[in-house]
Each structure stands twice: as structure tokens, then as C-alpha cells.
C-alpha atoms as a PDB file:
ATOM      1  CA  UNK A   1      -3.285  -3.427 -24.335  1.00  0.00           C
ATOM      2  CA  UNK A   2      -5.664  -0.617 -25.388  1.00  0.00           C
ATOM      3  CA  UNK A   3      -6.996   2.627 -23.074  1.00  0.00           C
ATOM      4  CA  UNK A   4     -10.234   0.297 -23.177  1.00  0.00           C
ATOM      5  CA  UNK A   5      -8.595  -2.353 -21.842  1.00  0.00           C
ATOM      6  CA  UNK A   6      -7.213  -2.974 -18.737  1.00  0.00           C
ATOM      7  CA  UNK A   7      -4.023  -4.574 -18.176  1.00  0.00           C
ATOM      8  CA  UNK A   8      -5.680  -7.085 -15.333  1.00  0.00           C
ATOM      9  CA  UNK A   9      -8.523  -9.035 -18.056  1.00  0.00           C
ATOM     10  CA  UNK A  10      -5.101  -9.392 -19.648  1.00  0.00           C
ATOM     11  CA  UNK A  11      -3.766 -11.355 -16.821  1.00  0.00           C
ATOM     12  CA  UNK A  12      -0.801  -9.588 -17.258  1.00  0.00           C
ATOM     13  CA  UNK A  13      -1.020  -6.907 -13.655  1.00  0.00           C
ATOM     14  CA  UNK A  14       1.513  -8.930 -10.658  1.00  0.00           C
ATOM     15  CA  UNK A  15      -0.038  -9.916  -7.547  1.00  0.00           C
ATOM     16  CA  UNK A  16      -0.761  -7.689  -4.402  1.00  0.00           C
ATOM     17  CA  UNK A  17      -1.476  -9.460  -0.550  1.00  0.00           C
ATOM     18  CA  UNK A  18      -4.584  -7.235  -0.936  1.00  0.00           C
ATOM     19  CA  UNK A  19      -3.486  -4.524   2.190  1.00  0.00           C
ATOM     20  CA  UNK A  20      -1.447  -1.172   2.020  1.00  0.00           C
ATOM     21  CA  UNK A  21       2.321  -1.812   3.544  1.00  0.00           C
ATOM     22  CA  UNK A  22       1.742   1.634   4.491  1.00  0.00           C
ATOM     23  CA  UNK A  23       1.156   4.897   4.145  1.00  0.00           C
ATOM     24  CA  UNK A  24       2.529   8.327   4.057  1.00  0.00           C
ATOM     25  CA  UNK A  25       1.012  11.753   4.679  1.00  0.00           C
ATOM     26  CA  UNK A  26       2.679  15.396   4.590  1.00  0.00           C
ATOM     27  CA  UNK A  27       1.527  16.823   8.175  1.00  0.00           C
ATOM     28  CA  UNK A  28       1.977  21.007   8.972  1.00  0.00           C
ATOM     29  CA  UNK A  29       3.281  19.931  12.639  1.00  0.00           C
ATOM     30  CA  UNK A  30       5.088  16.295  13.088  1.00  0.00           C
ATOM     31  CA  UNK A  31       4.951  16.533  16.789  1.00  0.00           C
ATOM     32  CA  UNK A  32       1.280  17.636  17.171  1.00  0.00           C
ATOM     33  CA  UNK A  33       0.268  14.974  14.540  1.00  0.00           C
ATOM     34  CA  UNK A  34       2.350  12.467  16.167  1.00  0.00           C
ATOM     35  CA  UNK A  35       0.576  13.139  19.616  1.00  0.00           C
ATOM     36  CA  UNK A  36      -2.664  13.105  17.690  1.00  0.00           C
ATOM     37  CA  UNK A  37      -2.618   9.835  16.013  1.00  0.00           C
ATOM     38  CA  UNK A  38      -0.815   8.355  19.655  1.00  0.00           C
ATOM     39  CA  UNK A  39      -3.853   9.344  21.290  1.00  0.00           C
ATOM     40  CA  UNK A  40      -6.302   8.541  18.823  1.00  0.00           C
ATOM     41  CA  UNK A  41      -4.918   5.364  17.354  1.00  0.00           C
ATOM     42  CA  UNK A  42      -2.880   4.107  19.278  1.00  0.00           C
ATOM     43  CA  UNK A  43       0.209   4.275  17.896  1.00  0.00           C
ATOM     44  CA  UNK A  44       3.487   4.443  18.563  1.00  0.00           C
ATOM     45  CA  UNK A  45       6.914   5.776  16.940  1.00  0.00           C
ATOM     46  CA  UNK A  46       8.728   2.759  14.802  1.00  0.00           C
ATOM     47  CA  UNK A  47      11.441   5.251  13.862  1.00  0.00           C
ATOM     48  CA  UNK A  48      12.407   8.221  12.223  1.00  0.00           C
ATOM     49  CA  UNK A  49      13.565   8.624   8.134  1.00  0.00           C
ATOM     50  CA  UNK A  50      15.806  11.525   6.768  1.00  0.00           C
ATOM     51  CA  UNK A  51      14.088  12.612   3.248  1.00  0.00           C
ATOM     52  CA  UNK A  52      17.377  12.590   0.835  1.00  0.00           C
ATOM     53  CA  UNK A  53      15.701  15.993  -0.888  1.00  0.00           C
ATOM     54  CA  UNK A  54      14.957  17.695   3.067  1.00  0.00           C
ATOM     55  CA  UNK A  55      12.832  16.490   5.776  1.00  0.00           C
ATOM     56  CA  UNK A  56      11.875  13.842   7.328  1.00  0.00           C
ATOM     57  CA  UNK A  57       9.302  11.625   8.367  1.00  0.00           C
ATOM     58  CA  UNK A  58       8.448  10.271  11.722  1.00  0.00           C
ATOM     59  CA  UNK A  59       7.146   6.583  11.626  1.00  0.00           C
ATOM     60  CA  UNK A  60       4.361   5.417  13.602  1.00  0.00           C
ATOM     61  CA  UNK A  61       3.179   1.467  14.297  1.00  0.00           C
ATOM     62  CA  UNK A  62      -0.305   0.485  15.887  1.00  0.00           C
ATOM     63  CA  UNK A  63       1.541  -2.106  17.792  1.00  0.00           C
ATOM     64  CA  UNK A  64       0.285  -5.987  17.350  1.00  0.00           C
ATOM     65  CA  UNK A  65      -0.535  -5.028  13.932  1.00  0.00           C
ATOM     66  CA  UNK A  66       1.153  -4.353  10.356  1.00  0.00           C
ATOM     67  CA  UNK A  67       0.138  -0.834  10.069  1.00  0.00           C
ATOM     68  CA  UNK A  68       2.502   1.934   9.517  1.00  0.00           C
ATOM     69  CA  UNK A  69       1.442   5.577   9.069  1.00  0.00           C
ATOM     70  CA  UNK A  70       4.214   7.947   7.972  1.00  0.00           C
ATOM     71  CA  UNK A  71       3.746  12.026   9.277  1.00  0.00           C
ATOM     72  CA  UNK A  72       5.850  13.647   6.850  1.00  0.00           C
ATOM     73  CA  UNK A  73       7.828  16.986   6.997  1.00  0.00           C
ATOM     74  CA  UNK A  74       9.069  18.376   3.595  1.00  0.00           C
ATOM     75  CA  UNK A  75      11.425  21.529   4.013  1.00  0.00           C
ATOM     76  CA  UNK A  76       9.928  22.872   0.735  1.00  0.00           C
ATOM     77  CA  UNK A  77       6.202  22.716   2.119  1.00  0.00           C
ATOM     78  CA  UNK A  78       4.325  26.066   2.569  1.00  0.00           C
ATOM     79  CA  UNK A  79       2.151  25.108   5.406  1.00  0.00           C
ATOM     80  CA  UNK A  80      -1.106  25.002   3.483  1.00  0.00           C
ATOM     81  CA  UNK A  81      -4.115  23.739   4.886  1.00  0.00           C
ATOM     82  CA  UNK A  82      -4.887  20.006   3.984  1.00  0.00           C
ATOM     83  CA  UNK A  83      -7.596  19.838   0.901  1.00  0.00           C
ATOM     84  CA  UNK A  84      -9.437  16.818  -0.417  1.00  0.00           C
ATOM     85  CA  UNK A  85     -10.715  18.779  -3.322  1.00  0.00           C
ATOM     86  CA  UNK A  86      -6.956  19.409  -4.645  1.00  0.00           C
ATOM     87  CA  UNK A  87      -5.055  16.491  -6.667  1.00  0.00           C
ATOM     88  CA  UNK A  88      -3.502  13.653  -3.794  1.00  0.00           C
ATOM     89  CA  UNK A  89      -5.283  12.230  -0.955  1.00  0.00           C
ATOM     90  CA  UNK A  90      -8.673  12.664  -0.619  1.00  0.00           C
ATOM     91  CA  UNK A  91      -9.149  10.616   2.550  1.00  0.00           C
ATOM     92  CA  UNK A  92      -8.023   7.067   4.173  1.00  0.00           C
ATOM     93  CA  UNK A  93     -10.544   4.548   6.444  1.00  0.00           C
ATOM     94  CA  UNK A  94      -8.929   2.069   8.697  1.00  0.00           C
ATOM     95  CA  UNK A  95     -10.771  -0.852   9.451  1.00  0.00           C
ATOM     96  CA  UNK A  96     -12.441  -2.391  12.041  1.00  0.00           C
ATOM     97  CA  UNK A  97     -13.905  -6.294  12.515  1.00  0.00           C
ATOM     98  CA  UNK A  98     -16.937  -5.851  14.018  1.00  0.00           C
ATOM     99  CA  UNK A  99     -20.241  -3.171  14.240  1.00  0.00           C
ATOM    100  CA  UNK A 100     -19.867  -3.331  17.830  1.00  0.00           C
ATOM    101  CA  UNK A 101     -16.041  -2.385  17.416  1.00  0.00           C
ATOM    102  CA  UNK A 102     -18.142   0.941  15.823  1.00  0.00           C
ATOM    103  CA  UNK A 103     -19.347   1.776  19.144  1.00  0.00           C
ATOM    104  CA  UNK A 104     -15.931   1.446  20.951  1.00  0.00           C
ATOM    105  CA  UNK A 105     -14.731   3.998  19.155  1.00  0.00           C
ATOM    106  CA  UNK A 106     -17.398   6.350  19.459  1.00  0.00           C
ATOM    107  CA  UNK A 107     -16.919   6.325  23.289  1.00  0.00           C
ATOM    108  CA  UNK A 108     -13.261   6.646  22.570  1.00  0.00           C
ATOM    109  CA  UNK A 109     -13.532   9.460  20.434  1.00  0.00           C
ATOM    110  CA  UNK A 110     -15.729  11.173  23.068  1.00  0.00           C
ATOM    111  CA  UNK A 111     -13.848  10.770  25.692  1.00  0.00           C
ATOM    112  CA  UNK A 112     -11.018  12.659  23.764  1.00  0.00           C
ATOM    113  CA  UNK A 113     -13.746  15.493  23.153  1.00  0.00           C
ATOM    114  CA  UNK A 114     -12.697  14.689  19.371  1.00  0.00           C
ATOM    115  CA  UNK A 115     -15.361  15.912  16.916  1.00  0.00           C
ATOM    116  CA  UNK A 116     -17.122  13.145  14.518  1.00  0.00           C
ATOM    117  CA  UNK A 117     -19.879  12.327  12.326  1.00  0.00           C
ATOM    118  CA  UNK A 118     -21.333   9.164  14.723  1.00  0.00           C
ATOM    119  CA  UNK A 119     -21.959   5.716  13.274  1.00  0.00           C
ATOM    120  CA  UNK A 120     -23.386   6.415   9.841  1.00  0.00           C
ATOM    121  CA  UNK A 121     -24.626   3.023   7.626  1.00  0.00           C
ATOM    122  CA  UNK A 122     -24.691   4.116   3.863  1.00  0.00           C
ATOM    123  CA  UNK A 123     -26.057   1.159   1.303  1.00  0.00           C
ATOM    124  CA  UNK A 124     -23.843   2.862  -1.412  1.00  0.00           C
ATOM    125  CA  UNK A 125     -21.416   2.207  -2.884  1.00  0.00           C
ATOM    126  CA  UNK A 126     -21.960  -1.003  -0.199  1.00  0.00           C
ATOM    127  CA  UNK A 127     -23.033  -1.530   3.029  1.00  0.00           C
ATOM    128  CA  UNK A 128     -21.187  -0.666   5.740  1.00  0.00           C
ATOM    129  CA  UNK A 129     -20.805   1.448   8.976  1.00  0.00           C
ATOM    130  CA  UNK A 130     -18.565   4.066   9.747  1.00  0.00           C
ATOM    131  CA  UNK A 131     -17.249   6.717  11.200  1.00  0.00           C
ATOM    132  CA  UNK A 132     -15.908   9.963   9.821  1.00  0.00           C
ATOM    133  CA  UNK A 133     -12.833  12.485  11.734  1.00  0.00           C
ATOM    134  CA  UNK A 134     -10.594  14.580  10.509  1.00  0.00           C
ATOM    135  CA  UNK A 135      -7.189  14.680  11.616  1.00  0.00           C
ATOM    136  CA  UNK A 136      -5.388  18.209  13.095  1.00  0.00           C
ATOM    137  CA  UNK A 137      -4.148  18.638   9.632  1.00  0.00           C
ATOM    138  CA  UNK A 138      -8.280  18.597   8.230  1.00  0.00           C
ATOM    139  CA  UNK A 139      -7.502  15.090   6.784  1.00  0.00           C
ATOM    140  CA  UNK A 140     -10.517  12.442   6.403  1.00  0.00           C
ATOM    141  CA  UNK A 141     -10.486   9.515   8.118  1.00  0.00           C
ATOM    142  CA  UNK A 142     -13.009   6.784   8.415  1.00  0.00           C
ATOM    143  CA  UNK A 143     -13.056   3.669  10.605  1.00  0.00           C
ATOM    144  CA  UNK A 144     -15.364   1.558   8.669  1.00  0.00           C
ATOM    145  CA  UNK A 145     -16.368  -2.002   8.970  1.00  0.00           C
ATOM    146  CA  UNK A 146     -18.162  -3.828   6.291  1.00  0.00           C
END
């Protein structure tokens, strides 16, 4: 395999069920975040894992579903504000099944007094509607349906 070439027109890259198992985000206040995305998402506390190196990370389910979203604590973390621009996450969308699911959540988010961007329908990269928040942290997140 060459820099040119990647591994999967090789046939050689394993297969993936084609969703995240979850994921994992360092949060400046576990307990505010973890009210934040209750309120917001949904979701609920699955449990709570020690960090062998410090820390820990509180767990969250949206119940009836697969998704886990882990609000991390990291004893070595200086509290810095949340940054797309820096190297890590730049942001995450969650999904949605239907336009009209779209407009649900704009009422949602209103009634929560929650500041967002409204339904916005881009062509590019591909069409699709969405929504754009940011958590208390300043992370991105979309709700998108395509």
C-alpha cells in the first residue's frame, strides 16, 4: 500500500456496522453537562467509569436507542474553553428520520430558551437539514436529517 493508495481499494480495511458505538467528550463541569444533555437529549446516566490515569467519566444513554455519550473529567485538564479550530473534535450531528422531526426540535429547543441557528438546508457537501447548538462547554452539535 502506497500514501496514494488507500488501504480500502485494497480490500484489505475490516468491516464497520456503519454507526459510532459511542462517543466521548472532555466536559469543564460533569454535572452541569450531564444536566444539559438530560434536558436537551434526553438522556440518562448508564453508569459511571474511573479513568486508570485520574478522572472519570459519567455515561449517558438516550434510552430505546444505542447511543452512548461519555462527559469526561481528566484531573490533568486546565479548564480551557472548548475550540473547534484546535486539533480533536471539531463538532458531532446526531440524527434524525424525518424533516418534520426538524421542527420538533426547534420547539424543543425553544422551549428550553436554548440558543440555535433554526432549520438551515445547505445543498453542499449534500442535501440536508439541520440544526446547529452548542453545548455549555461551546461544543457543535447538529441534528441533521438527510
Amino acid at each position: 500500500m502506497t500514501a496514494t493508495e488507500p488501504a480500502a481499494q485494497q480490500g484489505t480495511v475490516p468491516a464497520l456496522l456503519g454507526h459510532y458505538h459511542h462517543l466521548g467528550i472532555t466536559v469543564t463541569d460533569v454535572v452541569a453537562s450531564e444536566v444539559w444533555y438530560s434536558e436537551v437529549f434526553g438522556m440518562q446516566r448508564a453508569f459511571v467509569e474511573q479513568h486508570p490515569a485520574g478522572g472519570y467519566a459519567v455515561v449517558l444513554q438516550r434510552p430505546g436507542t444505542g447511543l452512548f455519550l461519555g462527559l469526561d473529567h481528566h484531573d490533568g485538564n486546565p479548564g480551557e474553553p472548548f475550540d473547534e479550530r484546535r486539533t480533536g473534535l471539531d463538532h458531532f450531528s446526531f440524527a434524525v428520520g424525518s424533516r418534520a422531526e426538524l421542527d420538533d426540535w426547534v420547539a424543543h429547543l425553544d422551549r428550553l430558551g436554548l440558543p440555535h441557528s433554526g432549520i438551515k438546508e445547505p445543498d453542499l457537501p449534500f442535501p440536508c437539514a439541520l440544526i446547529v447548538l452548542r453545548d455549555p462547554d461551546g461544543v457543535q452539535i447538529e441534528i441533521t436529517w438527510t
